[in-house]
C-alpha atoms as a PDB file:
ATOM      1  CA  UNK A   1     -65.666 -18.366  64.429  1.00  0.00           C
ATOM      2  CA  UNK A   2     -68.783 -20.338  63.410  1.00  0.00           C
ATOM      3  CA  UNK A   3     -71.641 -18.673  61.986  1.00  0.00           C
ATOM      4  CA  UNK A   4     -75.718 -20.950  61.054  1.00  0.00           C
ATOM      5  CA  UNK A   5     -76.848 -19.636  57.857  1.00  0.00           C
ATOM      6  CA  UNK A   6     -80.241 -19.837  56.868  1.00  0.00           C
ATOM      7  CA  UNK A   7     -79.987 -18.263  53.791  1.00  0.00           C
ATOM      8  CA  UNK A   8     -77.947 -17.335  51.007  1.00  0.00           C
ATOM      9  CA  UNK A   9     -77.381 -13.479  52.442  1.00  0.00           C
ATOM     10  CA  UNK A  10     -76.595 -15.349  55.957  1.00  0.00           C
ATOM     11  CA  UNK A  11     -73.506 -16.638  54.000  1.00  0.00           C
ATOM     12  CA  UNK A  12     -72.843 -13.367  52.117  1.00  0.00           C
ATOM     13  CA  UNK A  13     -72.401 -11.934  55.389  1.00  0.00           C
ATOM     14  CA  UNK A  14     -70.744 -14.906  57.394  1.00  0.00           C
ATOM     15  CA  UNK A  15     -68.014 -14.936  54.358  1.00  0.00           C
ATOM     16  CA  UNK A  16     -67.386 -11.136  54.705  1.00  0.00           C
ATOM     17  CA  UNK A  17     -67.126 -11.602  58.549  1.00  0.00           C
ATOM     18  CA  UNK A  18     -64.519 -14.713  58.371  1.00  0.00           C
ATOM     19  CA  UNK A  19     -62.580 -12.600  55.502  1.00  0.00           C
ATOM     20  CA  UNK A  20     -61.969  -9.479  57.752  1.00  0.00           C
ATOM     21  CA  UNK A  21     -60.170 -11.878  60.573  1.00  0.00           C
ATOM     22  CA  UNK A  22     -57.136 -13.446  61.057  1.00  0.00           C
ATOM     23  CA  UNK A  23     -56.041 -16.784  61.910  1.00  0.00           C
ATOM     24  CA  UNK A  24     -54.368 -17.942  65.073  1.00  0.00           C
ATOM     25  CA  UNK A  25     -51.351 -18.615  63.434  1.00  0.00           C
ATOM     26  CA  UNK A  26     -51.661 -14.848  61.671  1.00  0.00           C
ATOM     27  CA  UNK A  27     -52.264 -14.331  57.880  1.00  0.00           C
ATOM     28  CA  UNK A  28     -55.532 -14.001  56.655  1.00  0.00           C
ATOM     29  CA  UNK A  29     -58.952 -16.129  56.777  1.00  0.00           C
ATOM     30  CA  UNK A  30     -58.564 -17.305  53.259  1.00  0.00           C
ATOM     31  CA  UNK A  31     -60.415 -20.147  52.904  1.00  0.00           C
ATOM     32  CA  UNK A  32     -63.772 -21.705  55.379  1.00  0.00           C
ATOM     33  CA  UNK A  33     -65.012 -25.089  56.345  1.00  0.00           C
ATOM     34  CA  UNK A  34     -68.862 -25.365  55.565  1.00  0.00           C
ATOM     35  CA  UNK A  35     -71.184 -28.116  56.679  1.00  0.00           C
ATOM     36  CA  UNK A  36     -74.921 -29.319  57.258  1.00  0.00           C
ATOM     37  CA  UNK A  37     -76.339 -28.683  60.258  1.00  0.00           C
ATOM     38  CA  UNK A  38     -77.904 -31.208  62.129  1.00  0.00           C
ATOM     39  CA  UNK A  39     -80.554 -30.296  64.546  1.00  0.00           C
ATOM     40  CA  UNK A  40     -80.376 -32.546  67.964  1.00  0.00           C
ATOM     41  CA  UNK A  41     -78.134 -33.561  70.429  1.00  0.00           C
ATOM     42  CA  UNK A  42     -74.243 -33.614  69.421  1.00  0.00           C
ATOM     43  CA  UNK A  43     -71.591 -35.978  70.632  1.00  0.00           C
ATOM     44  CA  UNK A  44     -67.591 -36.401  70.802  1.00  0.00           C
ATOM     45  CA  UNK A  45     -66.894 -40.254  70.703  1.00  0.00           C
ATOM     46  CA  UNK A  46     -63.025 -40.904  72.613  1.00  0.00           C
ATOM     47  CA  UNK A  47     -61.504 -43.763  71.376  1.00  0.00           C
ATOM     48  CA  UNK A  48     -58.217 -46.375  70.812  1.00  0.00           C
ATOM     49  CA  UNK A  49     -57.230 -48.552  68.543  1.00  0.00           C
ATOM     50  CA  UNK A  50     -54.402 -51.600  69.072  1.00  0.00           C
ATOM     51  CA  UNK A  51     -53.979 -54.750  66.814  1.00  0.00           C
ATOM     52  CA  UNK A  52     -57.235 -54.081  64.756  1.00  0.00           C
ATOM     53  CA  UNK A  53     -59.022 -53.860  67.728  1.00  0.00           C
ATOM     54  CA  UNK A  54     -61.265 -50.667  68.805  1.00  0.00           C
ATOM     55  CA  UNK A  55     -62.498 -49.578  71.978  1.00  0.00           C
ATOM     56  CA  UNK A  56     -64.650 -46.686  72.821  1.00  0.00           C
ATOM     57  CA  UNK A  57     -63.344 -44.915  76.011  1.00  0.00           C
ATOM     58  CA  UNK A  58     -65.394 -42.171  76.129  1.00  0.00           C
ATOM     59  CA  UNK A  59     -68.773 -40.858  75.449  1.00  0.00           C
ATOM     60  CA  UNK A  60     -68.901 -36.454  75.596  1.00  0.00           C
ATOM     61  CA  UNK A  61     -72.451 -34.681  75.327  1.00  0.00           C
ATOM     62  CA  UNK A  62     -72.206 -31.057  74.292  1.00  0.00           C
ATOM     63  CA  UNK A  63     -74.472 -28.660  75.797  1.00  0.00           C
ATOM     64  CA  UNK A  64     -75.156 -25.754  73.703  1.00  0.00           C
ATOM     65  CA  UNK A  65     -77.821 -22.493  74.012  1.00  0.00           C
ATOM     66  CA  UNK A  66     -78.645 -19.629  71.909  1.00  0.00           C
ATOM     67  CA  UNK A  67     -77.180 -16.787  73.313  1.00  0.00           C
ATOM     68  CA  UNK A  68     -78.088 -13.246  72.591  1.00  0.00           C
ATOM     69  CA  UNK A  69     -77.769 -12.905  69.086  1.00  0.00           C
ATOM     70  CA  UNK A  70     -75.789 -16.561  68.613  1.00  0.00           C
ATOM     71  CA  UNK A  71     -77.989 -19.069  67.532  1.00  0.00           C
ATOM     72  CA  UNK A  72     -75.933 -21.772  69.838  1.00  0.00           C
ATOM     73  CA  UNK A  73     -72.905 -21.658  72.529  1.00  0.00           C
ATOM     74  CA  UNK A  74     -71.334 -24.151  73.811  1.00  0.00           C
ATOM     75  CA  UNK A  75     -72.480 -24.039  77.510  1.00  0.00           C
ATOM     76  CA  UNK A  76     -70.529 -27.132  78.775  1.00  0.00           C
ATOM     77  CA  UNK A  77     -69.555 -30.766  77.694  1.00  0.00           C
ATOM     78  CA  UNK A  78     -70.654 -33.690  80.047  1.00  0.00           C
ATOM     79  CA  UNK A  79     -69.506 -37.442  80.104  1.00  0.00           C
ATOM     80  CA  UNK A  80     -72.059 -39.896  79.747  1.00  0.00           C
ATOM     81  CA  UNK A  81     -72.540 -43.348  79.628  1.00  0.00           C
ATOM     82  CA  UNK A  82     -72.902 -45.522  76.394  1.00  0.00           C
ATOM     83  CA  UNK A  83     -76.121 -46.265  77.129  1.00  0.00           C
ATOM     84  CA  UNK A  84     -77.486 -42.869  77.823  1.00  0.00           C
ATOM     85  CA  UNK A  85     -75.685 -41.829  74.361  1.00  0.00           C
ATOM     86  CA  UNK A  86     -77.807 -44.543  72.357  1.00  0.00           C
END
């Protein structure tokens, strides 16, 4: 689950609703990841790595829309090119 918090009630309640699920595995939600949010696009960069030698091999574009009372969903992921990434 992923919840945007605004404020510091947002996380009151974000923490309460994390702490009354369960993880895939089973067992409960005992600890969270928290991070910034960024507003703007948002990528997923593919790549390898051989000899100390990196290539990208993919470039994914995430789509994502509020939805009812979500701030964002992820509506779909496209590939695009490197230069439509920059």
């Amino acid at each position: 689950d992923v919840a945007l918090c605004a404020s510091r009630e947002d996380i009151e309640a974000a923490m309460a609703m994390l702490g009354a699920t369960t993880r895939y595995a089973g067992g409960p939600n005992d600890f969270v990841v928290a991070q910034s949010f960024l507003d703007g696009p948002e990528f997923a960069v593919d790549s390898v790595s051989r000899d100390g030698e990196h290539k990208v091999t993919a470039v994914w574009k995430y789509d994502k829309r509020p939805v009812g009372a979500a701030p964002f969903c992820y509506q779909a992921t496209r590939l695009v090119s490197t230069e439509e990434a920059a």
